[in-house]
C-alpha atoms as a PDB file:
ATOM      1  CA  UNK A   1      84.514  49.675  18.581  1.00  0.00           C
ATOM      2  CA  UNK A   2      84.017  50.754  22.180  1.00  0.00           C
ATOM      3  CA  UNK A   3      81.247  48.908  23.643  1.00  0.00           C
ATOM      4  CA  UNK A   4      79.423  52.141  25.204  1.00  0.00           C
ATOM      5  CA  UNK A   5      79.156  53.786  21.465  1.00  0.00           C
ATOM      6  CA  UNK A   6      78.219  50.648  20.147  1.00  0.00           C
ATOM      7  CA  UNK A   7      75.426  49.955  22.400  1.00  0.00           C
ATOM      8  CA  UNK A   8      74.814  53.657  22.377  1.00  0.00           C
ATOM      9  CA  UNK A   9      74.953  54.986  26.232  1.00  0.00           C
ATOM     10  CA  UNK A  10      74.948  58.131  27.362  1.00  0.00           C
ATOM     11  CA  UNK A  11      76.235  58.229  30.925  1.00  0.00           C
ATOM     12  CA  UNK A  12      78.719  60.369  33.073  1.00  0.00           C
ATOM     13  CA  UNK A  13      80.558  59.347  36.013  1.00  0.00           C
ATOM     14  CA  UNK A  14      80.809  61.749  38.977  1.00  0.00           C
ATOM     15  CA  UNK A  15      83.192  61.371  42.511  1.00  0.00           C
ATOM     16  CA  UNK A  16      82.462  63.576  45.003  1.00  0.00           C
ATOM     17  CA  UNK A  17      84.990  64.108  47.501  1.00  0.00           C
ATOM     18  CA  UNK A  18      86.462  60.723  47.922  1.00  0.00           C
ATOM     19  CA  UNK A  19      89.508  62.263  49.584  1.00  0.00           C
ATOM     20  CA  UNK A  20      92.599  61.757  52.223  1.00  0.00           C
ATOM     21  CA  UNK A  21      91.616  63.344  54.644  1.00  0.00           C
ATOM     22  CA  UNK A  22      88.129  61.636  54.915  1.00  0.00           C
ATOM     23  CA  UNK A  23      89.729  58.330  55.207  1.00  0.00           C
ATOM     24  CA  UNK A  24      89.444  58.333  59.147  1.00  0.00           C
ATOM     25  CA  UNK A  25      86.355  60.030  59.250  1.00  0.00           C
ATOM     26  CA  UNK A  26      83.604  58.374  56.771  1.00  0.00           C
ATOM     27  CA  UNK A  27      81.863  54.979  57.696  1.00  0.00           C
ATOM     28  CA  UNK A  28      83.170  52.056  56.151  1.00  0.00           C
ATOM     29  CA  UNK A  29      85.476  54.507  53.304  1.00  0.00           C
ATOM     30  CA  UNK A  30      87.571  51.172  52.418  1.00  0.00           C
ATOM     31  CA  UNK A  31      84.379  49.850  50.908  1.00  0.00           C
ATOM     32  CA  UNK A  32      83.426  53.119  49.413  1.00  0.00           C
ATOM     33  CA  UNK A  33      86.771  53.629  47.991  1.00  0.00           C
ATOM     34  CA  UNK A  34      87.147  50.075  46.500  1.00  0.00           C
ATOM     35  CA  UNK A  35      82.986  49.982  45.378  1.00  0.00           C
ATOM     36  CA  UNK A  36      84.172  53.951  43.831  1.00  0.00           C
ATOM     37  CA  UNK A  37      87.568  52.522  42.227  1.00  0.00           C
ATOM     38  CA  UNK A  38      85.661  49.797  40.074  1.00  0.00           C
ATOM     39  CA  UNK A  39      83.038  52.177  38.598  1.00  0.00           C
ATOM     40  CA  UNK A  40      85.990  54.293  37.552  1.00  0.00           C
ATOM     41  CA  UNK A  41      87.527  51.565  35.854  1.00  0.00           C
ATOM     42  CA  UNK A  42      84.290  50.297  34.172  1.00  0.00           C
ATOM     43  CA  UNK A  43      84.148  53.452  33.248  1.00  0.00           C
ATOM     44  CA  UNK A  44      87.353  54.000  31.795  1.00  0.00           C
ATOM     45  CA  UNK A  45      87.267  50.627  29.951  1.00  0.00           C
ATOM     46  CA  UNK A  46      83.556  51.870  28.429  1.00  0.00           C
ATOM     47  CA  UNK A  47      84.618  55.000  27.403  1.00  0.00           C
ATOM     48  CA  UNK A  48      82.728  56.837  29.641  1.00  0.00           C
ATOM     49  CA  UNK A  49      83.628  60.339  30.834  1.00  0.00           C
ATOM     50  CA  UNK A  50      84.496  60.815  34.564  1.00  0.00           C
ATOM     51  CA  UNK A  51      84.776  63.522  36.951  1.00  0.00           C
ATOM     52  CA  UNK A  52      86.202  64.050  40.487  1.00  0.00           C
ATOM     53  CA  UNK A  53      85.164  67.392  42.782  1.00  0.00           C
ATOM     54  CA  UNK A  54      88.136  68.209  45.640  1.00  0.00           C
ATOM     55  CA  UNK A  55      86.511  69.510  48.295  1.00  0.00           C
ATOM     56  CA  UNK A  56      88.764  72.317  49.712  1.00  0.00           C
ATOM     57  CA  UNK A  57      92.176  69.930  48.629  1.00  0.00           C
ATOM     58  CA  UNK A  58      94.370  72.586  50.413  1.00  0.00           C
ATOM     59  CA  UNK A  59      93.485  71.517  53.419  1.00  0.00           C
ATOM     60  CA  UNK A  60      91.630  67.823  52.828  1.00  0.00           C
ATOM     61  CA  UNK A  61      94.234  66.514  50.054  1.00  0.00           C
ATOM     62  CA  UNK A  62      93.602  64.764  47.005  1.00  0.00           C
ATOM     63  CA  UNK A  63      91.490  61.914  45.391  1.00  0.00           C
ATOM     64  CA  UNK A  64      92.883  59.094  47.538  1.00  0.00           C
ATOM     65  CA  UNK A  65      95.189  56.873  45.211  1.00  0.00           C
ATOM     66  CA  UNK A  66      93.312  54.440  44.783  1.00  0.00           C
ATOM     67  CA  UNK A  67      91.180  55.644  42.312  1.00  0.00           C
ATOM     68  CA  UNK A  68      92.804  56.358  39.545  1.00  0.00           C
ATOM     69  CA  UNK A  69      91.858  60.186  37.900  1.00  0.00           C
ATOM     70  CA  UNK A  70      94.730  59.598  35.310  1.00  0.00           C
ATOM     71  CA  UNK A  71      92.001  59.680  32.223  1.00  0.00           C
ATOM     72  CA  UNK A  72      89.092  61.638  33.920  1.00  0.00           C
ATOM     73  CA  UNK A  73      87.620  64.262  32.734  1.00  0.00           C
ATOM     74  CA  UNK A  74      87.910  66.699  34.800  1.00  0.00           C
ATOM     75  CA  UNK A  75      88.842  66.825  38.861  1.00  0.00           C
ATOM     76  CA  UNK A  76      87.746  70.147  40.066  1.00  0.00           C
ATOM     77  CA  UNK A  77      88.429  71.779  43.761  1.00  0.00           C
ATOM     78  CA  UNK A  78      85.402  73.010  45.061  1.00  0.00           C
ATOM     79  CA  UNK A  79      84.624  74.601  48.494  1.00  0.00           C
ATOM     80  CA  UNK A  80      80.344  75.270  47.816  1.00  0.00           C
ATOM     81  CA  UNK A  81      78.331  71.350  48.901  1.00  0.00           C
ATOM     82  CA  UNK A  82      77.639  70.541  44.907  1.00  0.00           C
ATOM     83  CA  UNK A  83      79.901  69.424  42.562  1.00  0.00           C
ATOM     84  CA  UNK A  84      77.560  71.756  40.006  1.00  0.00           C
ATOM     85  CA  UNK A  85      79.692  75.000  39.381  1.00  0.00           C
ATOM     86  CA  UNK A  86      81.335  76.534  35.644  1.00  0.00           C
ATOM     87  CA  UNK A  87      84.276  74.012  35.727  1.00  0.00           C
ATOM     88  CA  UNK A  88      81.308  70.958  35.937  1.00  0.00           C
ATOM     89  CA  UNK A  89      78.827  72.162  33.569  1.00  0.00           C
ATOM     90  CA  UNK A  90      81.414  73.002  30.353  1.00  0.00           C
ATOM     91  CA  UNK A  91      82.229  69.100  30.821  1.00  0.00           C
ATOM     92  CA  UNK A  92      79.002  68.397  30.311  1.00  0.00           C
ATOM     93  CA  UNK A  93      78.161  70.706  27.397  1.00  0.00           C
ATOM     94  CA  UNK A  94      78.682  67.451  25.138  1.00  0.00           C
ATOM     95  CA  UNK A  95      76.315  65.112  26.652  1.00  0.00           C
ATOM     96  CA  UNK A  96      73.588  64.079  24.275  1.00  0.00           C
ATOM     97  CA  UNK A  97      70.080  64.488  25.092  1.00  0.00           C
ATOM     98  CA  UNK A  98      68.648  61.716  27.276  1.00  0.00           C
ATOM     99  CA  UNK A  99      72.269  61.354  29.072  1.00  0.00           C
ATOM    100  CA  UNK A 100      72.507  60.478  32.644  1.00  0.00           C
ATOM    101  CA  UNK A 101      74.517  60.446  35.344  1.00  0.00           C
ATOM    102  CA  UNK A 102      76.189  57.892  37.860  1.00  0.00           C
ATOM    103  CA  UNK A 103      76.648  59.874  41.276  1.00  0.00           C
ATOM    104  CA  UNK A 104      78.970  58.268  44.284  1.00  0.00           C
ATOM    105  CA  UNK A 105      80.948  59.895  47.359  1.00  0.00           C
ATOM    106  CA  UNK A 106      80.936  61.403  50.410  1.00  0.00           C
ATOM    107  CA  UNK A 107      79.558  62.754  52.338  1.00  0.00           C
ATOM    108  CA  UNK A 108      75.886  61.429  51.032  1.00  0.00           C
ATOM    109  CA  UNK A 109      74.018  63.765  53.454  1.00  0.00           C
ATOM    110  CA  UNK A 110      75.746  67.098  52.223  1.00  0.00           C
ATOM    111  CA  UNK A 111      77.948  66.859  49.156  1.00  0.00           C
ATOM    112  CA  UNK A 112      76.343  63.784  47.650  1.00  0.00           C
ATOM    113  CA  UNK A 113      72.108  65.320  48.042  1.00  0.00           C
ATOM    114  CA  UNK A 114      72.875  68.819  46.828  1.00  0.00           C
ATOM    115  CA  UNK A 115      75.189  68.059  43.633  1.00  0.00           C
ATOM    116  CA  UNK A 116      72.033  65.379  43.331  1.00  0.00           C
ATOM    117  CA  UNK A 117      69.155  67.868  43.901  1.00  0.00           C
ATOM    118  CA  UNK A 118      71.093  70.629  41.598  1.00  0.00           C
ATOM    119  CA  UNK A 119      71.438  68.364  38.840  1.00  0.00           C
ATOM    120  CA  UNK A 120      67.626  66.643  39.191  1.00  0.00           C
ATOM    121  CA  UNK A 121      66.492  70.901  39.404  1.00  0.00           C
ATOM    122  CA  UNK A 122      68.480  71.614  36.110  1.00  0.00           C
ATOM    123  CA  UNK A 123      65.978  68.315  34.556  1.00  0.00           C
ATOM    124  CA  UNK A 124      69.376  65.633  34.489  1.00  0.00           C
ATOM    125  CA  UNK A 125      68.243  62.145  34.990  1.00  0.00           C
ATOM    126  CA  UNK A 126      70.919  61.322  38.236  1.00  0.00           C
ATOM    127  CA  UNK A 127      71.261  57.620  40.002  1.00  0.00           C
ATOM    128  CA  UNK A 128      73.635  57.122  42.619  1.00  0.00           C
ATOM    129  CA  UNK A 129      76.030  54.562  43.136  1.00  0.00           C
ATOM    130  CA  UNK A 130      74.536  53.440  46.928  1.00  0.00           C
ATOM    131  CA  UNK A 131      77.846  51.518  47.686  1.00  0.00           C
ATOM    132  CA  UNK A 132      80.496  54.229  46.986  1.00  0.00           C
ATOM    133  CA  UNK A 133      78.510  56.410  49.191  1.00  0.00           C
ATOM    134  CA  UNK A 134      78.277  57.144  53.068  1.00  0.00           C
ATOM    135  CA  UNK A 135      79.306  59.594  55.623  1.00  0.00           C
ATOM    136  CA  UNK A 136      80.751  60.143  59.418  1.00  0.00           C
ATOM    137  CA  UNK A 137      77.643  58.549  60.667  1.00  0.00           C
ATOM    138  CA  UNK A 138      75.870  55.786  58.927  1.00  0.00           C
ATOM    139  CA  UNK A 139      72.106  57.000  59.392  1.00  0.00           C
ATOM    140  CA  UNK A 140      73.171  59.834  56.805  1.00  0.00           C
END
């Protein structure tokens, strides 16, 4: 049996934005990335459902490699700040009552607060994972 039906959680993942193009730009995104890229996996290996936004991956790229998106979900472009759109919520239709969900990404000022604040508005129970998190500046 897989150990997160047998012990009966009820948890999503969700990746904001960890993308290319931020690589240069976020504080200490090696850390994020790596911190990011073993939830995944925990994930993965608990049966848990994940999901990866794009923001705008046109122009910013994909989900860097690292993390592997292979047996998410979903992974969704977006170009609004929240991950919370009609793509998101149909993947979530399933969840059972009492679910939560695991938050990490960038950039934790923007994208990271307003999929959180949608989500705690719409009465979802949301923690975020602090060290797959940051932005540009580490104050935000």
């Amino acid at each position: 049996q897989v150990l997160s039906r047998k012990m009966g959680v009820k948890a999503m993942i969700l990746i904001c934005d960890l993308q290319e193009r931020f690589a240069k730009a976020i504080n200490s995104f090696d850390l994020v990335v790596k911190a990011a890229a073993r939830m995944v996996e925990i994930a993965y290996l608990l049966d848990l459902p994940v999901i990866f936004s794009e923001q705008y991956p046109q122009g910013l790229g994909k989900t860097v490699p690292e993390i592997d998106t292979s047996k998410a979900r979903g992974v969704f472009s977006k170009t609004n700040f929240s991950m919370i759109d009609v793509n998101m919520t149909e993947c979530v239709d399933d969840l059972e009552e009492g679910a939560f969900f695991v938050l990490a990404g960038v950039e934790t000022h923007v994208c990271v607060m307003q999929t959180a604040l949608d989500m705690l508005k719409g009465g979802a129970k949301v923690y975020i994972l602090v060290d797959a998190t940051s932005s540009r500046r580490v104050g935000d």
